[in-house]
Protein backbone atom coordinates (compact mmCIF):
# COMPACT_ATOMS: atom_id res chain seq x y z
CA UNK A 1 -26.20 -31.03 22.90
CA UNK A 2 -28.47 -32.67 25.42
CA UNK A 3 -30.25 -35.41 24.05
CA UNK A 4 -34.01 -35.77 23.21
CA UNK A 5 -35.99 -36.46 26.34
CA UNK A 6 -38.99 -38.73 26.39
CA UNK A 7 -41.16 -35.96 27.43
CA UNK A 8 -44.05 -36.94 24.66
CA UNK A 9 -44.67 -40.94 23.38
CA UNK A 10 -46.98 -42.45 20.96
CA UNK A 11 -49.80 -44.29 22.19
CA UNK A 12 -50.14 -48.47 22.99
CA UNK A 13 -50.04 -50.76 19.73
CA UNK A 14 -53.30 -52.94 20.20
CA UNK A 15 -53.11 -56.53 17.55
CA UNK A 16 -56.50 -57.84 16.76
CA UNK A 17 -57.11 -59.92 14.30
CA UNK A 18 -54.07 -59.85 12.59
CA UNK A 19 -54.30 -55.99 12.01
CA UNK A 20 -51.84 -53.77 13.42
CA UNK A 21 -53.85 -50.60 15.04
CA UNK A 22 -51.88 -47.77 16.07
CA UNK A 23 -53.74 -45.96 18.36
CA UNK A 24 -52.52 -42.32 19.86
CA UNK A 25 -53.54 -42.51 23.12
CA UNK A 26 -53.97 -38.52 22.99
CA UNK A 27 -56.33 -38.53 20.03
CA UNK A 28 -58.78 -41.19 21.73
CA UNK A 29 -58.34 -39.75 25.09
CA UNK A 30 -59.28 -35.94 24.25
CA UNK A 31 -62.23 -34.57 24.67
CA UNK A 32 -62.08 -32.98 21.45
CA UNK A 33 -62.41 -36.41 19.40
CA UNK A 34 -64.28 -38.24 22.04
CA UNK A 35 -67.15 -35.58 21.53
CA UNK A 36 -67.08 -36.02 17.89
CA UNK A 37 -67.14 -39.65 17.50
CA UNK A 38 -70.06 -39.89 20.65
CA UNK A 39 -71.88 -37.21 17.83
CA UNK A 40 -71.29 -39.41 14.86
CA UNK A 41 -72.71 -42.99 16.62
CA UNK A 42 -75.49 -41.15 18.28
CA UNK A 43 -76.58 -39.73 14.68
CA UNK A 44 -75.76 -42.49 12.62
CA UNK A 45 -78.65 -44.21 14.91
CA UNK A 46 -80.93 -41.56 15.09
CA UNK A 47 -80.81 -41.55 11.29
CA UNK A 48 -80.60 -44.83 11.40
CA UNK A 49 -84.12 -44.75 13.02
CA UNK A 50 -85.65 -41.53 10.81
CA UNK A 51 -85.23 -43.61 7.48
CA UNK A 52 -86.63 -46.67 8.77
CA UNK A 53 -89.61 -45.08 9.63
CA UNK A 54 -89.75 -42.79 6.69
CA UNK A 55 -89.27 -46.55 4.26
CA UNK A 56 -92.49 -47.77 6.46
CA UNK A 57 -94.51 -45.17 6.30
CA UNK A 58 -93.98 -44.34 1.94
CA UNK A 59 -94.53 -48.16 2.00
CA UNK A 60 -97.53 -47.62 3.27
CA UNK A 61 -98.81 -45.25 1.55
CA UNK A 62 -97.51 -45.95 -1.81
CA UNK A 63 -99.71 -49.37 -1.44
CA UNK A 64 -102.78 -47.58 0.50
CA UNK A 65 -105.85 -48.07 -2.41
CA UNK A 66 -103.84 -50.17 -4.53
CA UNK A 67 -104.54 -53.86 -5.62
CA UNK A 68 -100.98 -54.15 -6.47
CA UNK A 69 -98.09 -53.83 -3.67
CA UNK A 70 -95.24 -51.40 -4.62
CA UNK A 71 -91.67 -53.83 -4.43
CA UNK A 72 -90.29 -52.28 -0.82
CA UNK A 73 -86.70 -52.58 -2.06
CA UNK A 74 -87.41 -49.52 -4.74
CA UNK A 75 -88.39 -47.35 -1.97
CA UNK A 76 -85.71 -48.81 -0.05
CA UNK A 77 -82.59 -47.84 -2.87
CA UNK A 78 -84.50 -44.17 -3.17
CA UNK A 79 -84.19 -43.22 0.53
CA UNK A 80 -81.06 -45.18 0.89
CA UNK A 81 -79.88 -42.94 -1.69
CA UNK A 82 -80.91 -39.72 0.17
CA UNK A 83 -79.53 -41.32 3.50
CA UNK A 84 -75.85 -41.27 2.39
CA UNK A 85 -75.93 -37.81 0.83
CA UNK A 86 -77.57 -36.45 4.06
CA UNK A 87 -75.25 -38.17 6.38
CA UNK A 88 -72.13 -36.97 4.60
CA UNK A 89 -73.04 -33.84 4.75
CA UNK A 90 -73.60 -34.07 7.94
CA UNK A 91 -70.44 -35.52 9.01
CA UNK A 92 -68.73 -32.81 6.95
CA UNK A 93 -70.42 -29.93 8.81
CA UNK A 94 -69.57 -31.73 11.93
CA UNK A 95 -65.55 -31.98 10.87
CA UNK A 96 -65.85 -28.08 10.13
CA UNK A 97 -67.75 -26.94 13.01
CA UNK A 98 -65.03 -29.40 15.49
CA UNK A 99 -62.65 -28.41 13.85
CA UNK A 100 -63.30 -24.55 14.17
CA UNK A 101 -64.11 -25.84 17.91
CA UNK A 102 -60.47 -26.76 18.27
CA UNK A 103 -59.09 -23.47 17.79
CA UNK A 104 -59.27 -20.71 20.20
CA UNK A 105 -62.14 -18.11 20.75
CA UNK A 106 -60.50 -15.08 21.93
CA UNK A 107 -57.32 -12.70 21.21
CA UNK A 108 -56.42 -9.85 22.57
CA UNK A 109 -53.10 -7.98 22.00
CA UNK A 110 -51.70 -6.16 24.54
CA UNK A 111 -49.67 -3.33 23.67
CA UNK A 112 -46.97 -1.96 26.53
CA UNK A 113 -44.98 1.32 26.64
CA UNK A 114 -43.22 3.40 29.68
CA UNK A 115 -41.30 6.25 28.67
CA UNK A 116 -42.57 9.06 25.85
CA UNK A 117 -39.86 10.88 24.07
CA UNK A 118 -37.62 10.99 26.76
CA UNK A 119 -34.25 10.35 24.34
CA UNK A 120 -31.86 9.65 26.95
CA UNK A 121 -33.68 5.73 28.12
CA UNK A 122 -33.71 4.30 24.37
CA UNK A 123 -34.53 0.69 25.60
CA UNK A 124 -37.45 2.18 27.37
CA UNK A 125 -38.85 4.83 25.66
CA UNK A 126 -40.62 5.56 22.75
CA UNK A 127 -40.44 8.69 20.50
CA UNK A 128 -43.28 10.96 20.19
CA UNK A 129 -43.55 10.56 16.27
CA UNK A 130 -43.33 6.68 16.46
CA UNK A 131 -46.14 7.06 19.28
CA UNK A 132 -48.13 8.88 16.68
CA UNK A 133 -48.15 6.60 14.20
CA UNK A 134 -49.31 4.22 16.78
CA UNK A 135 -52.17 5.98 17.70
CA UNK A 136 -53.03 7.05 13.98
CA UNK A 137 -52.91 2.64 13.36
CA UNK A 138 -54.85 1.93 17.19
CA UNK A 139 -57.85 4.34 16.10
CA UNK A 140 -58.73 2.68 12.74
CA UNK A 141 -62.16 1.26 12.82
CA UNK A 142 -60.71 -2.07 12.61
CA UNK A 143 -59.48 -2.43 15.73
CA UNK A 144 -61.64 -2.64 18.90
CA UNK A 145 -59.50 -1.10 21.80
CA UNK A 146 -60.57 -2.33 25.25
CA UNK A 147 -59.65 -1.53 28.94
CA UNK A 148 -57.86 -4.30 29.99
CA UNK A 149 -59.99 -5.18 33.00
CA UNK A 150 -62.97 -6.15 29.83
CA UNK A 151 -60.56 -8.53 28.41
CA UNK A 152 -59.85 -10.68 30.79
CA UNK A 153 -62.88 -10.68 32.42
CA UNK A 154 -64.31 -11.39 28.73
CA UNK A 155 -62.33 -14.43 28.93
CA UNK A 156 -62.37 -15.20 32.72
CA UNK A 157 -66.09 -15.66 32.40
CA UNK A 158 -65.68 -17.55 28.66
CA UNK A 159 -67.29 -14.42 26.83
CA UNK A 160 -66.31 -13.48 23.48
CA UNK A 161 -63.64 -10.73 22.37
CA UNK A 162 -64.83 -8.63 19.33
CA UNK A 163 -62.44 -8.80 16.61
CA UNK A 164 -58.96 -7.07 16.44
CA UNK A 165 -58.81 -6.62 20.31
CA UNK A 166 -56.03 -4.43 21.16
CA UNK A 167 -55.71 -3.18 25.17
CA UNK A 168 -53.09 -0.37 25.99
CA UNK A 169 -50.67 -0.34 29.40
CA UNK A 170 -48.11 1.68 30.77
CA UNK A 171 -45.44 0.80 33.44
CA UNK A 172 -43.83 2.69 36.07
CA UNK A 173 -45.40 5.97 35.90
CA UNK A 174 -43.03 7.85 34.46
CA UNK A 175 -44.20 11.78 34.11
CA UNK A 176 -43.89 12.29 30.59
CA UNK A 177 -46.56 9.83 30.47
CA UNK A 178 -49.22 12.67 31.83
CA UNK A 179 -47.09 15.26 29.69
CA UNK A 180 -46.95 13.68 26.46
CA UNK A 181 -48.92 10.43 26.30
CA UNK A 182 -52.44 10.73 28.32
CA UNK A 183 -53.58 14.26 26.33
CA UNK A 184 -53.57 11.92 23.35
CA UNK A 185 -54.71 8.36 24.20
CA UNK A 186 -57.44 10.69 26.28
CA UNK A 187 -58.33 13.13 23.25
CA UNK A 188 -58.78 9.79 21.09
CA UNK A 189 -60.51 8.00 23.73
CA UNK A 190 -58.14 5.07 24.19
CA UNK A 191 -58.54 3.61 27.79
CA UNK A 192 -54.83 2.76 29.29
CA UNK A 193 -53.87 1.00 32.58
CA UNK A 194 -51.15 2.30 34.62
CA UNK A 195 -48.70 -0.02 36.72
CA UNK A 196 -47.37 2.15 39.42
CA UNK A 197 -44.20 0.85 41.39
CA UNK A 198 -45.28 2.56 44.65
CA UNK A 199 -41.80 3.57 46.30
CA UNK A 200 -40.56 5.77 43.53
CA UNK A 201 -44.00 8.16 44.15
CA UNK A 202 -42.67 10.68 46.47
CA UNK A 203 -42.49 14.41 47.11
CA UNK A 204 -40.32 16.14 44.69
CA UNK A 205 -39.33 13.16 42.73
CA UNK A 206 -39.81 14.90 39.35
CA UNK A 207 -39.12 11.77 37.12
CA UNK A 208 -42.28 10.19 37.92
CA UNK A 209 -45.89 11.01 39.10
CA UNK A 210 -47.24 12.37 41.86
CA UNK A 211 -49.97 10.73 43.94
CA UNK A 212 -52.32 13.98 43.07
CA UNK A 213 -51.52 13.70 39.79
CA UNK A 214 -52.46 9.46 39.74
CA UNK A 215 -55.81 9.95 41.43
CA UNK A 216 -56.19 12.72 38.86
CA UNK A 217 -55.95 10.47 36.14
CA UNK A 218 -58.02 7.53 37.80
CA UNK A 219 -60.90 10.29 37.73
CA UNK A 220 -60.22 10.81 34.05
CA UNK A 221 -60.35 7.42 33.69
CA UNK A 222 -56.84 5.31 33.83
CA UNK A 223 -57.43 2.43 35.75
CA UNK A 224 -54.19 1.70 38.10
CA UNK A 225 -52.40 -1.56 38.48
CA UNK A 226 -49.88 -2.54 40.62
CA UNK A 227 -46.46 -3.16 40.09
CA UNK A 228 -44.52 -4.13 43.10
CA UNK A 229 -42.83 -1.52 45.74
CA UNK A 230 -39.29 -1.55 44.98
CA UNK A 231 -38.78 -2.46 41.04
CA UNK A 232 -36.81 -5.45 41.97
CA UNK A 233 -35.82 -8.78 39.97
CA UNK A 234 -38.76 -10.57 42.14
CA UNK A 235 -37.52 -14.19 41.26
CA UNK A 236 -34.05 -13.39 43.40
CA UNK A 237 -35.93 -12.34 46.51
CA UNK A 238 -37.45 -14.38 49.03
CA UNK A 239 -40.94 -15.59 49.53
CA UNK A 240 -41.26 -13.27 52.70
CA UNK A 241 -39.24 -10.20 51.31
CA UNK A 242 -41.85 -10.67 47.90
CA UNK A 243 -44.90 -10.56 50.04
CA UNK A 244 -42.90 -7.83 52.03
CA UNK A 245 -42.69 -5.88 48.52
CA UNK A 246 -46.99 -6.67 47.31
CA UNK A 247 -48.31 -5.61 51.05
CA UNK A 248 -46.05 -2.47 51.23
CA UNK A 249 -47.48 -1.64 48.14
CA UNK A 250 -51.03 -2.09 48.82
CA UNK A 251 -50.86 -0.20 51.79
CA UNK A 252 -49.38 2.53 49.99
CA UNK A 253 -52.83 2.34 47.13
CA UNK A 254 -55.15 1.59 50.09
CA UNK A 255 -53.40 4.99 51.26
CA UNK A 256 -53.22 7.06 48.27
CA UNK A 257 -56.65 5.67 46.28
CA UNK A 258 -58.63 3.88 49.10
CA UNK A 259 -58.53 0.84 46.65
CA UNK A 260 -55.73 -2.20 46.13
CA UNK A 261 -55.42 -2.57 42.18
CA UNK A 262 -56.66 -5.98 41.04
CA UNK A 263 -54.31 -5.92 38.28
CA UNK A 264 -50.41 -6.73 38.74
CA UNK A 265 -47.89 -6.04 36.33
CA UNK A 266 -44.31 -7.79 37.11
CA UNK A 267 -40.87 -6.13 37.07
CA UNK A 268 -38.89 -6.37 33.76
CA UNK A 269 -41.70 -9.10 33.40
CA UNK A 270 -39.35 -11.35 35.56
CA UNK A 271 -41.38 -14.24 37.19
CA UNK A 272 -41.42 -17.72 38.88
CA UNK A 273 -43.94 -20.17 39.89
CA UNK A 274 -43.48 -19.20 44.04
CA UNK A 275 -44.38 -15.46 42.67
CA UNK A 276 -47.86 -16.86 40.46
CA UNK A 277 -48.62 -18.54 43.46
CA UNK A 278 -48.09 -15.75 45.51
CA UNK A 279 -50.45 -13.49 43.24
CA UNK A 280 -53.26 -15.48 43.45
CA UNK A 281 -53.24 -15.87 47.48
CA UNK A 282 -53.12 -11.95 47.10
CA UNK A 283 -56.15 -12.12 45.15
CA UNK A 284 -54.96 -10.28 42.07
CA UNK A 285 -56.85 -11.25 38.98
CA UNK A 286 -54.06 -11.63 36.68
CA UNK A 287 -50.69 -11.05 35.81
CA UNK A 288 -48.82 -9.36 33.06
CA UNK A 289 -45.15 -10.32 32.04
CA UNK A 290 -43.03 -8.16 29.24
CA UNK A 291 -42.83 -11.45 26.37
CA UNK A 292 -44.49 -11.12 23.27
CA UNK A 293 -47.51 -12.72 22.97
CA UNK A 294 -51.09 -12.54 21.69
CA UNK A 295 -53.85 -13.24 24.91
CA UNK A 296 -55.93 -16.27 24.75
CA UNK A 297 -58.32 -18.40 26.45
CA UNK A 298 -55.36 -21.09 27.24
CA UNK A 299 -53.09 -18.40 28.47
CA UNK A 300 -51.52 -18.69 31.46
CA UNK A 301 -53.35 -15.51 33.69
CA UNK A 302 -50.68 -14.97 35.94
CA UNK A 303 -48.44 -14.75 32.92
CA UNK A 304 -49.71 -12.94 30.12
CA UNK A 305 -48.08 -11.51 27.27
CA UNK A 306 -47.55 -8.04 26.58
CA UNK A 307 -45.95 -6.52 23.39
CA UNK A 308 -43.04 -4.10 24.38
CA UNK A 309 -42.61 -1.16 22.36
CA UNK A 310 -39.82 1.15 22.63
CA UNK A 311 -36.97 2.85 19.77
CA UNK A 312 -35.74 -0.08 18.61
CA UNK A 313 -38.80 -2.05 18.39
CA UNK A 314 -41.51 0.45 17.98
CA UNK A 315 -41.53 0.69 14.40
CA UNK A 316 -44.79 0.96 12.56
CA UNK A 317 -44.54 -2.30 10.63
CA UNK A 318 -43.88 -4.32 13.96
CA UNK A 319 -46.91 -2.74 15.28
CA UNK A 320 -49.02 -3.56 12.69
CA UNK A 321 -48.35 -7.10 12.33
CA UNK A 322 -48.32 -7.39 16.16
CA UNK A 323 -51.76 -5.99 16.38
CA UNK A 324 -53.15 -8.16 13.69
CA UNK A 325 -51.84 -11.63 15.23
CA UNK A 326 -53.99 -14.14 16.62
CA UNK A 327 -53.21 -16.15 20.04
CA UNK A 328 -52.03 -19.60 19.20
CA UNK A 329 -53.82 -22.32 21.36
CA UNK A 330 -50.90 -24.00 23.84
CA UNK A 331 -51.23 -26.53 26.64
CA UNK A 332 -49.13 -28.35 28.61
CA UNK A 333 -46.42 -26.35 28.07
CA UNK A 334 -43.06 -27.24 29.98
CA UNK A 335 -41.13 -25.84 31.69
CA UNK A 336 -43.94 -24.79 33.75
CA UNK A 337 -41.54 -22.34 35.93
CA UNK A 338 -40.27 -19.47 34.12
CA UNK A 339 -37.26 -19.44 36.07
CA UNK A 340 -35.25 -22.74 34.98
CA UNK A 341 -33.34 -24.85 36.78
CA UNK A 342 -31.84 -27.20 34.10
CA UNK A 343 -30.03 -25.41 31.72
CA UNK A 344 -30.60 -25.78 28.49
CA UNK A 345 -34.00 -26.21 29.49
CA UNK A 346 -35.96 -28.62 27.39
CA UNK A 347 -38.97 -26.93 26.33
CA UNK A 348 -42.60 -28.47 25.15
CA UNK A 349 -46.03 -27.65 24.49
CA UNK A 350 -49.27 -29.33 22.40
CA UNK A 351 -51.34 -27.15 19.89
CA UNK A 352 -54.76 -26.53 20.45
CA UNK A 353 -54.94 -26.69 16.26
CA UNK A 354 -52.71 -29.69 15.51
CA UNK A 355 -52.64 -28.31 11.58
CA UNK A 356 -50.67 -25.46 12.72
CA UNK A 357 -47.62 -28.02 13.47
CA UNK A 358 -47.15 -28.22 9.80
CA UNK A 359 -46.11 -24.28 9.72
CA UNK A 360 -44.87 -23.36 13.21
CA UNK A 361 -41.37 -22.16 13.87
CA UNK A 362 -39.91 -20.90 16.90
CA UNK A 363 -36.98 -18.83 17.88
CA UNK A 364 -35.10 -18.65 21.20
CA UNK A 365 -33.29 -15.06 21.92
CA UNK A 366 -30.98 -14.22 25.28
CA UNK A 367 -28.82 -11.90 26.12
CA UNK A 368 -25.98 -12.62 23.35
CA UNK A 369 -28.18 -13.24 20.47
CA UNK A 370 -30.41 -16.31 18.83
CA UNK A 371 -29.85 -19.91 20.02
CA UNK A 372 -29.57 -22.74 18.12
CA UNK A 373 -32.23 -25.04 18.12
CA UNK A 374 -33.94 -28.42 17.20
CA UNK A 375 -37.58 -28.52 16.83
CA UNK A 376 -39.49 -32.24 16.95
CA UNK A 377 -42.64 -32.18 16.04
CA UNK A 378 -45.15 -35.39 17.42
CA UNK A 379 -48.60 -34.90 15.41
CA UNK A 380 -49.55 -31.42 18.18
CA UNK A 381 -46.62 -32.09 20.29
CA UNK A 382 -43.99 -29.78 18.97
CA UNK A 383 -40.24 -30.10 21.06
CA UNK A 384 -37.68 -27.97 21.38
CA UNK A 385 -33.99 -28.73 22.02
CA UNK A 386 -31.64 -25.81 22.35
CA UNK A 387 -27.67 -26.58 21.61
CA UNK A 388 -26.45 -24.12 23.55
CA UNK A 389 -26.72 -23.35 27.20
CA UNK A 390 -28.93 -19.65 28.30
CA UNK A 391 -26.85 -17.19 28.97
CA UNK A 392 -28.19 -15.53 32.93
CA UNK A 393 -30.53 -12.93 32.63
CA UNK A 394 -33.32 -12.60 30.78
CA UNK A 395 -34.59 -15.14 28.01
CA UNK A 396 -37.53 -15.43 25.50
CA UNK A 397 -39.46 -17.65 23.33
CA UNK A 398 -41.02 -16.62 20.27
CA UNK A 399 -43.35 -19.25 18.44
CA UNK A 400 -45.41 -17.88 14.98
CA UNK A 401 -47.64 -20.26 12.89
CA UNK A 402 -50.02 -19.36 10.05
CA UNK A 403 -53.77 -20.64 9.95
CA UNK A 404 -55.45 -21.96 7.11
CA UNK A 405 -56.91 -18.42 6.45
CA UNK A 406 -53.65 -16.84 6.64
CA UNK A 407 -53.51 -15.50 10.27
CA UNK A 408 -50.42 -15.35 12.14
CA UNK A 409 -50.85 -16.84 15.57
CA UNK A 410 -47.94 -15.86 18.30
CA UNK A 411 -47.31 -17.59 21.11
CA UNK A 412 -44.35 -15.99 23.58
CA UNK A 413 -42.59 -17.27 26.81
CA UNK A 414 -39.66 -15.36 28.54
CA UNK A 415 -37.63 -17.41 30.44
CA UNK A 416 -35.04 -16.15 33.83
CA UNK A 417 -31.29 -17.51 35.00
């Protein structure tokens, strides 16, 4: 078991005056509590100043006409009376509103599919009655179902996400999508995007799409994203043969659509940092991975989370509690490269919400079951120390905490050997 890295210390110990201060340089340092103390000096002055005047003035006028003077201290206990009460309430409201400030605005959960009742992929597809019930859940008035190019240009531009945000995507173009799936998400209105890997659309390739058919459903509606040429593990290829697979495939849409997608969807949601950086020089607006995940404001855009429904995890009560989950506020999270090069990797990140440290867990899955872990948790550090190597392939990160009013916030991260 590797042991615990110094990855997150305690702030400097300051002596004055014979008192020990322990001071987390983190607390003082963030904006968060900077702002609120600045707000609390700056009022206690101004306040400060109002009753001051207020004690003048009521002096004043409780002696204006009078032979006898009215003692200044009894007007000074009244209103120093009503200037405590009024200043702890409004250092309460300011506690509440910073503390609602330190949580995040916006979640949206993305919801992904790619085959419809096509028995023989189980991994991959989803059958037509379990798709049902989705639909039957999606279309409830409490859930606000948006294209995906609203939400994350809603939180791109620091707008705000109605409540219950759900968004709806498709990989790989399979043709019982247009068979089975689009007559329904179209009859109940449901806007979908639709990641097309570009080299498996060809004459007489019955398994998937045909370019006719995709420009047919971008008039109906379906906004198409990309998702590579070739279907390959993109974090095994080189940078020149991945910008070999994003430019074949945007000549192929500039082709077929007279438009490159501005949305990119990656390949079994495999990643690195070369790829994100890749991305963004080809001026995609975000990226979607296949790890579970609610969408937030301090989500990483060239990683988002999508939830993956198929057979085995396409159940109705899954897909309920997914779509009611909250995003769960994370920064600095390490490692910052999906695809790790120390194994066990030693994994970090800081909560938006420090009181959701008290109830978060997290679980650690690869290819030969749940991993062993450690979790340290450092005030809204929280670190995680797997005792077990990753097995190669595919791993992910599931974190869940619940809020003080009893949302579930989920916070995913897949990780590639």
């Amino acid at each position: 078991m590797p042991t615990l890295k110094a990855v997150y210390e305690p702030g400097p110990v300051f002596v004055n005056n014979n008192f020990r201060l322990e001071l987390s340089e983190n607390f003082f340092s963030s904006s968060k509590y900077e702002g609120m103390i600045e707000s609390l000096i700056l009022s206690k002055l101004f306040f400060n100043i109002f009753f001051e005047k207020i004690i003048l003035l009521s002096s004043i006028r409780e002696n204006s006409g009078k032979e006898e003077t009215v003692s200044k201290n009894k007007i000074i206990i009244i209103y120093k009376k009503a200037y405590y009460l009024f200043f702890c309430i409004f250092c309460l409201f300011l506690f509440i509103n910073t503390s609602d400030a330190n949580n995040i605005k916006n979640s949206a959960v993305v919801f992904m599919y790619h085959k419809f009742d096509v028995a023989k992929y189980p991994s991959t597809n989803i059958k037509k009655e379990q798709f049902q019930s989705h639909i039957e859940e999606f279309t409830k008035s409490k859930y606000n179902i948006l294209p995906l190019n609203y939400i994350v240009d809603t939180i791109i531009n620091d707008g705000e996400l109605p409540k219950n945000t759900i968004g709806v995507s498709v990989d790989d173009a399979d043709e019982s999508f247009i068979n089975i799936a689009w007559p329904i998400f179209k009859e109940n209105k449901i806007p979908v995007t639709l990641f097309v890997n570009t080299s498996t659309i060809v004459e007489n390739n019955k398994n998937y799409l045909s370019w006719d058919q995709i420009r047919q459903l971008k008039k109906e509606g379906v906004t198409i994203g990309a998702h590579s040429h070739t279907h390959s593990h993109m974090p095994t290829l080189s940078i020149e043969e991945i910008k070999e697979e994003i430019e074949k495939s945007n000549k192929i849409f500039l082709r077929e659509l007279g438009e490159i997608p501005l949305l990119f969807a990656y390949p079994y949601g495999e990643a690195d940092e070369r790829i994100f950086n890749i991305i963004k020089d080809y001026k995609y607006k975000v990226a979607f991975g296949q790890h579970s995940g609610v969408i937030n404001e301090t989500s990483n855009l060239y990683y988002l989370p999508r939830f993956s429904l198929n057979e085995k995890y396409g159940n109705i009560d899954r897909v309920k509690f997914a779509a009611n989950t909250k995003g769960l506020g994370v920064y600095d999270f390490i490692p910052s490269n999906p695809s790790v090069s120390e194994n066990p990797p030693f994994i970090g990140f800081s909560l938006l919400d420090q009181s959701l440290a008290k109830s978060i867990n997290c679980f650690i899955f690869d290819n030969n079951g749940q991993v062993e872990k450690e979790i340290f948790k450092f005030n809204e550090r929280i670190e995680i120390r797997l005792k077990r190597k990753l097995n190669k392939g595919r791993s992910r990160l599931n974190c869940t905490a619940i809020d003080k009013n009893n949302n579930w916030r989920w916070f995913g991260y897949q990780f590639y050997l």
